[in-house]
PDB file of N, CA and C in Angstrom:
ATOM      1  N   UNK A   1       0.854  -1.168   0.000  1.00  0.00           N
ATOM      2  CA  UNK A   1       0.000   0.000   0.000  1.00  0.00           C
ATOM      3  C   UNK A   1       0.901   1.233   0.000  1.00  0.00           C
ATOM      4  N   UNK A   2       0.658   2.127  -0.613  1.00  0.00           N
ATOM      5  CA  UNK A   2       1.471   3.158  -0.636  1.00  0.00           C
ATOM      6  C   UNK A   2       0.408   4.454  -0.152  1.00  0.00           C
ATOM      7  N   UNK A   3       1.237   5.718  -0.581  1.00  0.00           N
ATOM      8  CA  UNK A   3       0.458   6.723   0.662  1.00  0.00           C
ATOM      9  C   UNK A   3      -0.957   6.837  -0.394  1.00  0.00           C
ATOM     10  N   UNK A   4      -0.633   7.106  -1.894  1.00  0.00           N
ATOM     11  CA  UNK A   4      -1.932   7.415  -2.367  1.00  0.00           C
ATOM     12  C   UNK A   4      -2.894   6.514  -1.883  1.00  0.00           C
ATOM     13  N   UNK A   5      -3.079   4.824  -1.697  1.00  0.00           N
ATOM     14  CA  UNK A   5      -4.026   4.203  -1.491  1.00  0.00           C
ATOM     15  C   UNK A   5      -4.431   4.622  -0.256  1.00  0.00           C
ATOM     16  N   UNK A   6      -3.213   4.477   0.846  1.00  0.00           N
ATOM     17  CA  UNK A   6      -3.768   4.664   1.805  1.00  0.00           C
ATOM     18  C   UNK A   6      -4.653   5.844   2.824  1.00  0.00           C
ATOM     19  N   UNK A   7      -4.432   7.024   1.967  1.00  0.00           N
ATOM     20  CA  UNK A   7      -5.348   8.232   2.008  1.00  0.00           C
ATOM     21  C   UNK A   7      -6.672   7.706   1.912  1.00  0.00           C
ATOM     22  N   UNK A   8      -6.973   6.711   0.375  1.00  0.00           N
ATOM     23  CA  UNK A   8      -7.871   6.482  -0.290  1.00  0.00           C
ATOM     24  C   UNK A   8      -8.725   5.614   1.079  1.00  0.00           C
ATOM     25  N   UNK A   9      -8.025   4.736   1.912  1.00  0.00           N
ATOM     26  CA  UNK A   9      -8.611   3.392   2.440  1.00  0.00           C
ATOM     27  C   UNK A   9      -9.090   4.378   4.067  1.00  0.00           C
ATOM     28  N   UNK A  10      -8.418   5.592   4.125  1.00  0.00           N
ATOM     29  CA  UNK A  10      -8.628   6.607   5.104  1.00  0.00           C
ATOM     30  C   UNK A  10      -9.706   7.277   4.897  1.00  0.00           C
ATOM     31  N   UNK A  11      -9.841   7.675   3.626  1.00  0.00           N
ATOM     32  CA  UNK A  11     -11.493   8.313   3.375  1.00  0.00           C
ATOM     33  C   UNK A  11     -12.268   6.877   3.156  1.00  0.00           C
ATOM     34  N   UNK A  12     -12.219   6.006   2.918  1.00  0.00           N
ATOM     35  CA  UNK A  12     -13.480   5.238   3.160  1.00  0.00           C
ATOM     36  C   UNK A  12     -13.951   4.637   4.526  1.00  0.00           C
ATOM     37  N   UNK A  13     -12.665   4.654   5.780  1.00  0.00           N
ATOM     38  CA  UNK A  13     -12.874   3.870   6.492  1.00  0.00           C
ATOM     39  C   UNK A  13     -13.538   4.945   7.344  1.00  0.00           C
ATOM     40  N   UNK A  14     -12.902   6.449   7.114  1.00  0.00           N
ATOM     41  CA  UNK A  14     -13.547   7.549   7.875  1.00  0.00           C
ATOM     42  C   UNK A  14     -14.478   8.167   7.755  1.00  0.00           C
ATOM     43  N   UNK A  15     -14.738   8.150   7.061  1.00  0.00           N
ATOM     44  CA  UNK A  15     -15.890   9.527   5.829  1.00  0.00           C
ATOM     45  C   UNK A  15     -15.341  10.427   5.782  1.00  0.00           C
ATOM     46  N   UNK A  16     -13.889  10.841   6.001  1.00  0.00           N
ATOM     47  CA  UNK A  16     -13.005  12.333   6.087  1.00  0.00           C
ATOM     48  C   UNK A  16     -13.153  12.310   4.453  1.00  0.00           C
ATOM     49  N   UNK A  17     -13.009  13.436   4.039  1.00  0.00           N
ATOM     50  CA  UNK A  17     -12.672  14.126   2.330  1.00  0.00           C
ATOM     51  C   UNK A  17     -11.279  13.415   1.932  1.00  0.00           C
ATOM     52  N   UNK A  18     -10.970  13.491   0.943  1.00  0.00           N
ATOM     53  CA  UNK A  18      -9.804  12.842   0.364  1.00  0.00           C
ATOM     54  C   UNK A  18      -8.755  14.046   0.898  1.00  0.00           C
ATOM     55  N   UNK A  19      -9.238  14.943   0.687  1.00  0.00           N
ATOM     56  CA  UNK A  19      -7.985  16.531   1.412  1.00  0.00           C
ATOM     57  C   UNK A  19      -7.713  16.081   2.897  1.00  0.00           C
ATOM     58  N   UNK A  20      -8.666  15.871   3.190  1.00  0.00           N
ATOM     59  CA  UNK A  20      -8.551  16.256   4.982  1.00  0.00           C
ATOM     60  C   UNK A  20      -7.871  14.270   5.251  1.00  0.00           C
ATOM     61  N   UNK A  21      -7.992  13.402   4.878  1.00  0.00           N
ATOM     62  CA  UNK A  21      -7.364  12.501   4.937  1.00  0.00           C
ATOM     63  C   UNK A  21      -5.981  12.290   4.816  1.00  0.00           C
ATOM     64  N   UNK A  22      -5.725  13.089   3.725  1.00  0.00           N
ATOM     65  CA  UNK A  22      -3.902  13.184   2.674  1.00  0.00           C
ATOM     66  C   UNK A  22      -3.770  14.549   4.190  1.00  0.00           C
ATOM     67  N   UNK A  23      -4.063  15.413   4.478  1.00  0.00           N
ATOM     68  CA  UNK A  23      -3.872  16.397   5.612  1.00  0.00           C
ATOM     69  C   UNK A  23      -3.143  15.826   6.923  1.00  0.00           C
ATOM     70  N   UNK A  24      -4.207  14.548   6.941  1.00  0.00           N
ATOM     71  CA  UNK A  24      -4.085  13.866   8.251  1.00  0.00           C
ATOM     72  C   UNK A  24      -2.932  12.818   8.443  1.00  0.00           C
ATOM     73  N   UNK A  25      -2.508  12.128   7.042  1.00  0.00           N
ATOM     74  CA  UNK A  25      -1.996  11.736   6.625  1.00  0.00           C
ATOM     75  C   UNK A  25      -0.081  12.287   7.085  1.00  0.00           C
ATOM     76  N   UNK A  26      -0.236  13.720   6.133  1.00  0.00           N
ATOM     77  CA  UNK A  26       0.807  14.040   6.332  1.00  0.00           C
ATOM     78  C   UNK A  26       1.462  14.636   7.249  1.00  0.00           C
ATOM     79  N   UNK A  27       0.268  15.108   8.200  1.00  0.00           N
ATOM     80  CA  UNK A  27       0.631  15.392   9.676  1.00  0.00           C
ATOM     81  C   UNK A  27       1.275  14.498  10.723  1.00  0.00           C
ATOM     82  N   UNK A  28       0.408  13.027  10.387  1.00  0.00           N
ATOM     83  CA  UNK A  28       0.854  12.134  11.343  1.00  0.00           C
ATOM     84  C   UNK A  28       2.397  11.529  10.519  1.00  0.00           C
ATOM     85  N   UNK A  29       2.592  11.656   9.722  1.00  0.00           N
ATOM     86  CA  UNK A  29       4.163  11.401   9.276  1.00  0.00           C
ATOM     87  C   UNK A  29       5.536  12.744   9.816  1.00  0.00           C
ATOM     88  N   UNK A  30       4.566  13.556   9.599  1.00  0.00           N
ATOM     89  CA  UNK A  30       5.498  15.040  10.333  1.00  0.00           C
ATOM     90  C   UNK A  30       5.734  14.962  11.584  1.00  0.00           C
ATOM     91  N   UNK A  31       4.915  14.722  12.692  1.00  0.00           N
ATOM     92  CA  UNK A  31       5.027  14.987  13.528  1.00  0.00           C
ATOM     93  C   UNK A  31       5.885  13.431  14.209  1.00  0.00           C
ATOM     94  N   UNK A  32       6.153  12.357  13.547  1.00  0.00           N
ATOM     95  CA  UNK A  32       6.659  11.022  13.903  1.00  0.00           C
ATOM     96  C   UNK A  32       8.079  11.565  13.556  1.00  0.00           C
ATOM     97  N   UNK A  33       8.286  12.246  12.139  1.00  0.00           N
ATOM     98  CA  UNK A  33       9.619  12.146  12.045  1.00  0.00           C
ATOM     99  C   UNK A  33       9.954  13.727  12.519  1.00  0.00           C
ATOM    100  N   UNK A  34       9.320  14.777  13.668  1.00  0.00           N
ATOM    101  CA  UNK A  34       9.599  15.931  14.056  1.00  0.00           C
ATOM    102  C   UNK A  34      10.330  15.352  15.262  1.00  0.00           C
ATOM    103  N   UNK A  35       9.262  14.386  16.396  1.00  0.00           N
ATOM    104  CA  UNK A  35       9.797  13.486  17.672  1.00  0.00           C
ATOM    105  C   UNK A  35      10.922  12.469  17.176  1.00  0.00           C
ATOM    106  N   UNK A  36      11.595  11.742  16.103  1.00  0.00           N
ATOM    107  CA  UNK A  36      12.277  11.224  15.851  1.00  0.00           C
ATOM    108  C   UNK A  36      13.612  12.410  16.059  1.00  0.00           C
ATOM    109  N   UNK A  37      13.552  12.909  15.176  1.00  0.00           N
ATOM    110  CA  UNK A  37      14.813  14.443  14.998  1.00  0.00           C
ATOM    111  C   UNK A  37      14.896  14.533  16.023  1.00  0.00           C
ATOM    112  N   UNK A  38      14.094  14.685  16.934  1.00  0.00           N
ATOM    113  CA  UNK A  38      14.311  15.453  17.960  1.00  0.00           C
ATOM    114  C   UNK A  38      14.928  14.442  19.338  1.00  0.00           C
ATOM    115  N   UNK A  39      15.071  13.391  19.088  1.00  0.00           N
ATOM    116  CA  UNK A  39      15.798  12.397  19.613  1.00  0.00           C
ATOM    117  C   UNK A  39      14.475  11.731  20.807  1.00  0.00           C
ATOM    118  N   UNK A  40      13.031  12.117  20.879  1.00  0.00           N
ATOM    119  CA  UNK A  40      12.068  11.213  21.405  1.00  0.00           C
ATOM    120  C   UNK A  40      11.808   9.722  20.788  1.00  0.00           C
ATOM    121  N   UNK A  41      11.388   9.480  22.005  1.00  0.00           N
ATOM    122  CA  UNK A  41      10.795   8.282  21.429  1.00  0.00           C
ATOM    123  C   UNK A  41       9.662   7.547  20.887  1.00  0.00           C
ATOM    124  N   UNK A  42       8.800   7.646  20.384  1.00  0.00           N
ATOM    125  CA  UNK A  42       7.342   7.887  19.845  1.00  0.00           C
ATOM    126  C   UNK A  42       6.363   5.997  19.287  1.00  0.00           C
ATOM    127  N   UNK A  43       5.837   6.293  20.941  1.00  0.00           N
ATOM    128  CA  UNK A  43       4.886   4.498  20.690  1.00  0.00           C
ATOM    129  C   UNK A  43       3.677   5.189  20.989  1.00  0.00           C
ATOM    130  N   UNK A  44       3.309   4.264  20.032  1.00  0.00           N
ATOM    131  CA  UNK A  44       1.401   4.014  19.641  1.00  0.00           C
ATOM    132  C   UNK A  44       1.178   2.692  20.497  1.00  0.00           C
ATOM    133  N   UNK A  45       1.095   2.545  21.208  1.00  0.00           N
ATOM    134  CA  UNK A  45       0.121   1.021  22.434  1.00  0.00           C
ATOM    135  C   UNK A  45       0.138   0.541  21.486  1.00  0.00           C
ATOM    136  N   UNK A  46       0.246  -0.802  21.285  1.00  0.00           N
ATOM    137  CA  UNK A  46      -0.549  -2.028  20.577  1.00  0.00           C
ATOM    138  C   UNK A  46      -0.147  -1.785  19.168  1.00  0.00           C
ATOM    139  N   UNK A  47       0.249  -0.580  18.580  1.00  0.00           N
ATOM    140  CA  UNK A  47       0.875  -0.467  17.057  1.00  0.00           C
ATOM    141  C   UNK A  47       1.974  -0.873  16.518  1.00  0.00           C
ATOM    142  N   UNK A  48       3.024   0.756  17.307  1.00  0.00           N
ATOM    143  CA  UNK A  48       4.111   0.292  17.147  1.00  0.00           C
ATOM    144  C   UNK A  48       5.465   1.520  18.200  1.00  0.00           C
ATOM    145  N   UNK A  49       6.551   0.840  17.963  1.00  0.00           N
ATOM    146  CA  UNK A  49       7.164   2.028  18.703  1.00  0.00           C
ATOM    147  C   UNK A  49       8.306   2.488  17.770  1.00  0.00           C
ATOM    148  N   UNK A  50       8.606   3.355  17.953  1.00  0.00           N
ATOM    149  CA  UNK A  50      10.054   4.297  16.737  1.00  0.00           C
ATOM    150  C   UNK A  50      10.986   4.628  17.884  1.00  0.00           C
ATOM    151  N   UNK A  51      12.432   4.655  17.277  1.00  0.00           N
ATOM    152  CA  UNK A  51      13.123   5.694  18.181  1.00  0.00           C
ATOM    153  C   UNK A  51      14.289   5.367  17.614  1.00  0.00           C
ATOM    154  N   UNK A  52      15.139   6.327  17.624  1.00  0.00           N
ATOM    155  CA  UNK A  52      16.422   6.745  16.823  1.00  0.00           C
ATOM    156  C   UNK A  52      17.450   5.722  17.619  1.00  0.00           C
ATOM    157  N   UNK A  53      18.871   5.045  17.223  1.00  0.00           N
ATOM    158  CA  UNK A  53      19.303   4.255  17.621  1.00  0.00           C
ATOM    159  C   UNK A  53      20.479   5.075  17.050  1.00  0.00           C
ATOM    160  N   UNK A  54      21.979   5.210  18.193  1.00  0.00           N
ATOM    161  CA  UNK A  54      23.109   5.695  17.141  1.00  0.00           C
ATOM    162  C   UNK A  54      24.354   4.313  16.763  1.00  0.00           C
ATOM    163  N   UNK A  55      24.598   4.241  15.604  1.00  0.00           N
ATOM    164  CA  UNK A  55      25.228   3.192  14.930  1.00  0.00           C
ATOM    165  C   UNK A  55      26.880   4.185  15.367  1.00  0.00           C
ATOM    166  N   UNK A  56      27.817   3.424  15.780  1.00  0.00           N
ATOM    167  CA  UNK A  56      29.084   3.893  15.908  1.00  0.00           C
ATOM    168  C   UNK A  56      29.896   3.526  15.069  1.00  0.00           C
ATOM    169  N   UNK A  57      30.914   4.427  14.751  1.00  0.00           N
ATOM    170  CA  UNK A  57      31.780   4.623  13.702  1.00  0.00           C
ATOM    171  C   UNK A  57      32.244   2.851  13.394  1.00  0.00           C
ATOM    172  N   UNK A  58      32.411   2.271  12.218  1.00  0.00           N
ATOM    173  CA  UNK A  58      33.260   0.951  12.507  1.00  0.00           C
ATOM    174  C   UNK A  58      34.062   0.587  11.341  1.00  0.00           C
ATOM    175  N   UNK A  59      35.028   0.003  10.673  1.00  0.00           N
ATOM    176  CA  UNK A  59      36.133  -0.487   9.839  1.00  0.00           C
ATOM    177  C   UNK A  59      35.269  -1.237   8.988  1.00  0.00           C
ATOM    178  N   UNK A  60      35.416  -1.973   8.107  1.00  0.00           N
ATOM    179  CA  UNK A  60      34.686  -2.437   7.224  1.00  0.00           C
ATOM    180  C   UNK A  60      35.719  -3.091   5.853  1.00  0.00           C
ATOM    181  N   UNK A  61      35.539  -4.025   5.149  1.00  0.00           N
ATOM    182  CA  UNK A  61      36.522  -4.403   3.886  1.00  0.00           C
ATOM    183  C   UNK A  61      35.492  -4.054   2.742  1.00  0.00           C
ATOM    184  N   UNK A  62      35.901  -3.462   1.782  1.00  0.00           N
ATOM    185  CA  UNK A  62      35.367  -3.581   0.639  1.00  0.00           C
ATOM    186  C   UNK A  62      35.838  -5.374  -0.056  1.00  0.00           C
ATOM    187  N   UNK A  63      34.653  -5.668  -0.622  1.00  0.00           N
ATOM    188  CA  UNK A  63      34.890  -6.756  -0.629  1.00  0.00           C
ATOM    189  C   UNK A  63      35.583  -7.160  -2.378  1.00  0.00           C
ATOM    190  N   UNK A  64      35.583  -5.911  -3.235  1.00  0.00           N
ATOM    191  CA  UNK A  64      36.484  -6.008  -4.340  1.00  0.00           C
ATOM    192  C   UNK A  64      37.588  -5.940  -4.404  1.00  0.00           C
ATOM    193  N   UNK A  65      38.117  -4.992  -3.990  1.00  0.00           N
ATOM    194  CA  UNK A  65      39.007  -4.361  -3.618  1.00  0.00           C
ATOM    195  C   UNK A  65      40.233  -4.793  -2.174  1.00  0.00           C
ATOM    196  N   UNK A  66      39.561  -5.488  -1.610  1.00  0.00           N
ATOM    197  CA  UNK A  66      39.650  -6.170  -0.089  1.00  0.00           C
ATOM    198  C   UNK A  66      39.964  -4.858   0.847  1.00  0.00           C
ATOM    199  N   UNK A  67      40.436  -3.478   0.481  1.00  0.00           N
ATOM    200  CA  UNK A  67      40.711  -2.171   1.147  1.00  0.00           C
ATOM    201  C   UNK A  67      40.044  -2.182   2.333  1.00  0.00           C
ATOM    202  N   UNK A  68      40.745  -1.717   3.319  1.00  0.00           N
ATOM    203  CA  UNK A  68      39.757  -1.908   4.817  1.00  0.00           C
ATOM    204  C   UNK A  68      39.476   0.023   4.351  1.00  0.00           C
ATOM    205  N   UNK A  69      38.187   0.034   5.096  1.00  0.00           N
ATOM    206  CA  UNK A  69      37.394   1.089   5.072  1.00  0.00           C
ATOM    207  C   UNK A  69      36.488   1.798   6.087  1.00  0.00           C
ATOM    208  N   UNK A  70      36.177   3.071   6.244  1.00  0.00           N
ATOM    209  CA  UNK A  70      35.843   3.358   7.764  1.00  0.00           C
ATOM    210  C   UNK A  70      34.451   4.089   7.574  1.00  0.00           C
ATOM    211  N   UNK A  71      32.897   3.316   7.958  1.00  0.00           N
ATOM    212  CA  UNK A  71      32.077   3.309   7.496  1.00  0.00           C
ATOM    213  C   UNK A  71      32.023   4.863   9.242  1.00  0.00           C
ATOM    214  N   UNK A  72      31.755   6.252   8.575  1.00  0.00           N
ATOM    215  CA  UNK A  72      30.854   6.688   9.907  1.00  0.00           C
ATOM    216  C   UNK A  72      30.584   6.542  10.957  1.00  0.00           C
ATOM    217  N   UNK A  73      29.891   7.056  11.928  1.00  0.00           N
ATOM    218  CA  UNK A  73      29.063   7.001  12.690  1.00  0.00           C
ATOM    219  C   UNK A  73      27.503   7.509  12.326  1.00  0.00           C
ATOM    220  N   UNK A  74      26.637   6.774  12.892  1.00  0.00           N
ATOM    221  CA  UNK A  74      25.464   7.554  11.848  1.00  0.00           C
ATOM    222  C   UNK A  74      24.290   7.611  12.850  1.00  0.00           C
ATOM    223  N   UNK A  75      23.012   7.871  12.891  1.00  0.00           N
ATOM    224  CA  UNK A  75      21.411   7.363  13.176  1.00  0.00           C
ATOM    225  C   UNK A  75      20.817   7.044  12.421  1.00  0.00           C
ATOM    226  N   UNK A  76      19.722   5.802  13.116  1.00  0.00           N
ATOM    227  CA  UNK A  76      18.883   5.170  12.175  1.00  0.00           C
ATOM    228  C   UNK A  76      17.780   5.371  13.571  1.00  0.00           C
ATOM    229  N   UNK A  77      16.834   5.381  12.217  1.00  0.00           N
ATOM    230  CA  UNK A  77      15.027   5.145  13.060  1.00  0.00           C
ATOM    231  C   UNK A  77      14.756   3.541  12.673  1.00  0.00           C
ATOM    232  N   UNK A  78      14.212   2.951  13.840  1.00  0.00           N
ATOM    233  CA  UNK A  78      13.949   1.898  14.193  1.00  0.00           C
ATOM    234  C   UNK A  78      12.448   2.076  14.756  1.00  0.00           C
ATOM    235  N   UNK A  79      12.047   0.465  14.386  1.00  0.00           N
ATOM    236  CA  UNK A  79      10.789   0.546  14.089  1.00  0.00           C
ATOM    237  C   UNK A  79      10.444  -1.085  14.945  1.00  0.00           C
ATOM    238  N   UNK A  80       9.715  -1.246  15.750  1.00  0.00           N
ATOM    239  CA  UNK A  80       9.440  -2.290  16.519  1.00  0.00           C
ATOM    240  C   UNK A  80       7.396  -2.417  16.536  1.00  0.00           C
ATOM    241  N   UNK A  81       7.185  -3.449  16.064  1.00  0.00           N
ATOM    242  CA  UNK A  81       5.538  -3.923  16.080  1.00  0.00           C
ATOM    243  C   UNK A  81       5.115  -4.034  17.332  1.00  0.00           C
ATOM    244  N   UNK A  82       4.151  -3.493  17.816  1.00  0.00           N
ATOM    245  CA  UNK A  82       3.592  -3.499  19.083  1.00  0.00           C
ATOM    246  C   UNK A  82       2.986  -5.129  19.306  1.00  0.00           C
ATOM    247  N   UNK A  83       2.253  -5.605  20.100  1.00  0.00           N
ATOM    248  CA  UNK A  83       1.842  -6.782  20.051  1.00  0.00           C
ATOM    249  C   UNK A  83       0.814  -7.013  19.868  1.00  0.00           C
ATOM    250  N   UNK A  84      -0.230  -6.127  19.783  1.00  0.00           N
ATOM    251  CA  UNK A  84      -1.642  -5.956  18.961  1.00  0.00           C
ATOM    252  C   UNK A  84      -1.558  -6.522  17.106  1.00  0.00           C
ATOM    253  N   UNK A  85      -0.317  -5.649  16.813  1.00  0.00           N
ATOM    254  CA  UNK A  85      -0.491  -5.596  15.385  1.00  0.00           C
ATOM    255  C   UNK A  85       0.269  -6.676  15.034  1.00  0.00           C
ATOM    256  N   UNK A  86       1.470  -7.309  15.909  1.00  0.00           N
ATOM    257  CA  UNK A  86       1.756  -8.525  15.685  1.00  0.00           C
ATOM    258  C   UNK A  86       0.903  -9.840  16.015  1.00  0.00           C
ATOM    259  N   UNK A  87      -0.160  -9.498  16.652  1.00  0.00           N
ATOM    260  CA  UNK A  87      -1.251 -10.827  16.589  1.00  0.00           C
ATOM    261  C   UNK A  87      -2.087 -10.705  15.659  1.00  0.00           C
ATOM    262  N   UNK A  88      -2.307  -9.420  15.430  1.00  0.00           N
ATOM    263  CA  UNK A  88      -3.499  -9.106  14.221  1.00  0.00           C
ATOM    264  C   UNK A  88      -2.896 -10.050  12.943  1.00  0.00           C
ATOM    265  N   UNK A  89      -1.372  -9.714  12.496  1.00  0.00           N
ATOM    266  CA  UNK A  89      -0.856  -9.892  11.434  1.00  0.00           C
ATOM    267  C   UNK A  89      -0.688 -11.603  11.360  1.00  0.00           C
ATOM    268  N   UNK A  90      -0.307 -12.235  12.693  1.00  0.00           N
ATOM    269  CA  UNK A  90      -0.488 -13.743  12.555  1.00  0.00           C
ATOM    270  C   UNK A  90      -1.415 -14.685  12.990  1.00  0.00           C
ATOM    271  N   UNK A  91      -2.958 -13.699  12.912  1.00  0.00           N
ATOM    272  CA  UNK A  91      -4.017 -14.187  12.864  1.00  0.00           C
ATOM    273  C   UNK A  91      -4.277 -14.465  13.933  1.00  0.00           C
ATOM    274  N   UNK A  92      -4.082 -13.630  15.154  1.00  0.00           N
ATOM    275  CA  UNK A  92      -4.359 -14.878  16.717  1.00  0.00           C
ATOM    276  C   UNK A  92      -5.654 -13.628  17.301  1.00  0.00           C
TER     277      UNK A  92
END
């Protein structure tokens, strides 16, 4: 599903307008990745939970080349299934 459908599956499940859905839509993506930036941590009960994780600098081989190589330090958003949506998804 991508965002156009899922606007689409938002105005039918809501009766919201297709505007005020794609609105709602893009709010609740703004404001997930505003608390992400901002180094919170952001769970929905039973959905799911997000939160930035920092990856530390580490060595690495290119594997053509065999050259050892020094990948960054970086952040990643991480994404964990609540246990609602993991029973929903395996049918229990």
């Amino acid at each position: 599903m991508n965002k156009t459908e899922l606007v689409a599956a938002l105005t039918e499940k809501t009766g919201l307008t297709k505007k005020q859905a794609e609105a709602a839509v893009n709010g609740l993506v703004d404001v997930i990745t505003d608390a992400l930036v901002a180094g919170e941590k952001v769970q929905i009960v039973g959905f799911l939970s997000a939160e930035v994780k920092a990856r530390p600098e580490r060595q690495a081989r290119n594997p053509q080349t065999k050259e050892t190589i020094t990948i960054p330090a970086s952040k990643a958003p991480v994404f964990k299934a609540g246990k609602s949506l993991r029973d929903a998804v395996n049918g229990k």
